[in-house]
C-alpha atoms as a PDB file:
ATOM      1  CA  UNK A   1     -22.274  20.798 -61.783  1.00  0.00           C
ATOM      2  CA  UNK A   2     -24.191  17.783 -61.635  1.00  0.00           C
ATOM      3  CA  UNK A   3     -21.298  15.346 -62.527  1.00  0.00           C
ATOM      4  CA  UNK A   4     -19.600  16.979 -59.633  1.00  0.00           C
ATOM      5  CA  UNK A   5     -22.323  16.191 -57.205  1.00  0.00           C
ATOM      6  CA  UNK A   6     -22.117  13.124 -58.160  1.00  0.00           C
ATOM      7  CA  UNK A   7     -18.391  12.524 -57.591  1.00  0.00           C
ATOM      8  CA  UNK A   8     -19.295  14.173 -54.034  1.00  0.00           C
ATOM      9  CA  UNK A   9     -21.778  11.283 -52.951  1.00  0.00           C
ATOM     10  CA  UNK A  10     -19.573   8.354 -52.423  1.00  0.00           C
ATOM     11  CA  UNK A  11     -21.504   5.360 -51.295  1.00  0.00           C
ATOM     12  CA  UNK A  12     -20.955   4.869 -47.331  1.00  0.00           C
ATOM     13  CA  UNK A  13     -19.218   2.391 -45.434  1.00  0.00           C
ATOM     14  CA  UNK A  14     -21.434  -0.654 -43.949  1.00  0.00           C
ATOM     15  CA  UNK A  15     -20.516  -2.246 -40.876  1.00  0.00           C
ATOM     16  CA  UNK A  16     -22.231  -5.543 -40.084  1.00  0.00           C
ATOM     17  CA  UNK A  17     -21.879  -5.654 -36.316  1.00  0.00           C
ATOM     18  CA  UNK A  18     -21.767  -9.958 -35.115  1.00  0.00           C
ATOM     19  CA  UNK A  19     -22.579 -10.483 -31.546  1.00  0.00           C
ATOM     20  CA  UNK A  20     -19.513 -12.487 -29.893  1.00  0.00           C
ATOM     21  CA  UNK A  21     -19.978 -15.544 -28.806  1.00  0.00           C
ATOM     22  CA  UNK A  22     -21.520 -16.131 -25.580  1.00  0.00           C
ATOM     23  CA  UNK A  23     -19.937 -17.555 -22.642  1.00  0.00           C
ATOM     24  CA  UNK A  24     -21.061 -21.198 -22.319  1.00  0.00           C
ATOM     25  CA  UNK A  25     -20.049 -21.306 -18.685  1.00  0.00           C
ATOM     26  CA  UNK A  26     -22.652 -19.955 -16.066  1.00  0.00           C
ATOM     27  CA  UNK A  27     -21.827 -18.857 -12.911  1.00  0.00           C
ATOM     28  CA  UNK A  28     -23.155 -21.880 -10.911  1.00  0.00           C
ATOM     29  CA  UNK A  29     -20.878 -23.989 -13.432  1.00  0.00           C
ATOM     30  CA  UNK A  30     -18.195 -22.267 -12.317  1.00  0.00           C
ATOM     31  CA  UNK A  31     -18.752 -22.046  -8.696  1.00  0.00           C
ATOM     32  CA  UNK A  32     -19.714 -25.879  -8.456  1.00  0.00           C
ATOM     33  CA  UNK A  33     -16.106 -26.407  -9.814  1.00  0.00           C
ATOM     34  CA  UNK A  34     -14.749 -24.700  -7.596  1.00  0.00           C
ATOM     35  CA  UNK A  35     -16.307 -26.430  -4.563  1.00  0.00           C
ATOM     36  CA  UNK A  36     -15.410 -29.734  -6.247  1.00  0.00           C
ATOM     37  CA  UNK A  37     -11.649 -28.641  -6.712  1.00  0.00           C
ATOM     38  CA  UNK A  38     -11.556 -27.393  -2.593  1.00  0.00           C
ATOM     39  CA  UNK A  39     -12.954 -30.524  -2.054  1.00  0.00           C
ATOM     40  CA  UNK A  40      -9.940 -32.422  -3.474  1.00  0.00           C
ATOM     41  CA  UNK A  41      -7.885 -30.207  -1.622  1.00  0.00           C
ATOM     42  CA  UNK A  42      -9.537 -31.138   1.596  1.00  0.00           C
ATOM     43  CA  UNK A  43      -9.444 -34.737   0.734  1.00  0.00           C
ATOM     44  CA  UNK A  44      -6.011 -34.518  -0.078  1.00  0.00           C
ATOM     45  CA  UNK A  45      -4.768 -32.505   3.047  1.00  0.00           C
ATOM     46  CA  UNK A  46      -6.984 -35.232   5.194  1.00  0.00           C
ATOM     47  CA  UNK A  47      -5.269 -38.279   3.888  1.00  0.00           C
ATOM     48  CA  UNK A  48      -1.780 -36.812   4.126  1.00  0.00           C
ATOM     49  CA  UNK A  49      -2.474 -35.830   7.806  1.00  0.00           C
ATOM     50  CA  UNK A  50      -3.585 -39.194   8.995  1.00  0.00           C
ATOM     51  CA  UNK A  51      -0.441 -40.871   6.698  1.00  0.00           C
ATOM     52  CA  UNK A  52       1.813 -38.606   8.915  1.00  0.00           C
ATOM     53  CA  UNK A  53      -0.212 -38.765  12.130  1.00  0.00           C
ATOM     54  CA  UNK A  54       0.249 -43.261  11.386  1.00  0.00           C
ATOM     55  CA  UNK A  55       3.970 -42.110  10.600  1.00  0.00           C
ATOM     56  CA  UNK A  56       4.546 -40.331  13.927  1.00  0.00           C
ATOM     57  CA  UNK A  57       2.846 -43.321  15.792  1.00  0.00           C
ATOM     58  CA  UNK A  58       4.732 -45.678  14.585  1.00  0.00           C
ATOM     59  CA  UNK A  59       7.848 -44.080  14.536  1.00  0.00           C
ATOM     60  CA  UNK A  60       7.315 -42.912  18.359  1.00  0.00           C
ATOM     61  CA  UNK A  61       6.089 -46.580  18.928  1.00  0.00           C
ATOM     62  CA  UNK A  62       9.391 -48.658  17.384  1.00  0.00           C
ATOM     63  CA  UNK A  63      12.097 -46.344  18.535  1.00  0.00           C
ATOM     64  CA  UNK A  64      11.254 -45.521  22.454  1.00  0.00           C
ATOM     65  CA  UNK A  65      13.842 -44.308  24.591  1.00  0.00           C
END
């Protein structure tokens, strides 16, 4: 009887539980990017509307009817 109690009480199962990693990003990391990115955008779309506005002039200006 005793041998079978023994046979009964298996050692359990340990589970080491490991925190993941944590983010390195914060969220005024991420939302200075993204003002830095809309402000390339804005840069962008600024430049490219006064190279077409300089277009338009000078096209208008060389080629009047």
């Amino acid at each position: 009887m005793e041998n079978q109690l023994e046979l009964a009480q298996e050692p359990g199962i340990v589970v080491k539980l490991i925190e993941p990693p944590s983010d390195p990003t914060g969220l005024a990391e991420v939302l200075l990017g993204v003002v830095r990115l809309t402000g390339v955008w804005v840069l962008i779309a600024i430049l490219l509307g006064g190279a077409l506005a300089y277009a338009l002039f000078w096209y208008r200006s060389h080629h009047e009817s």
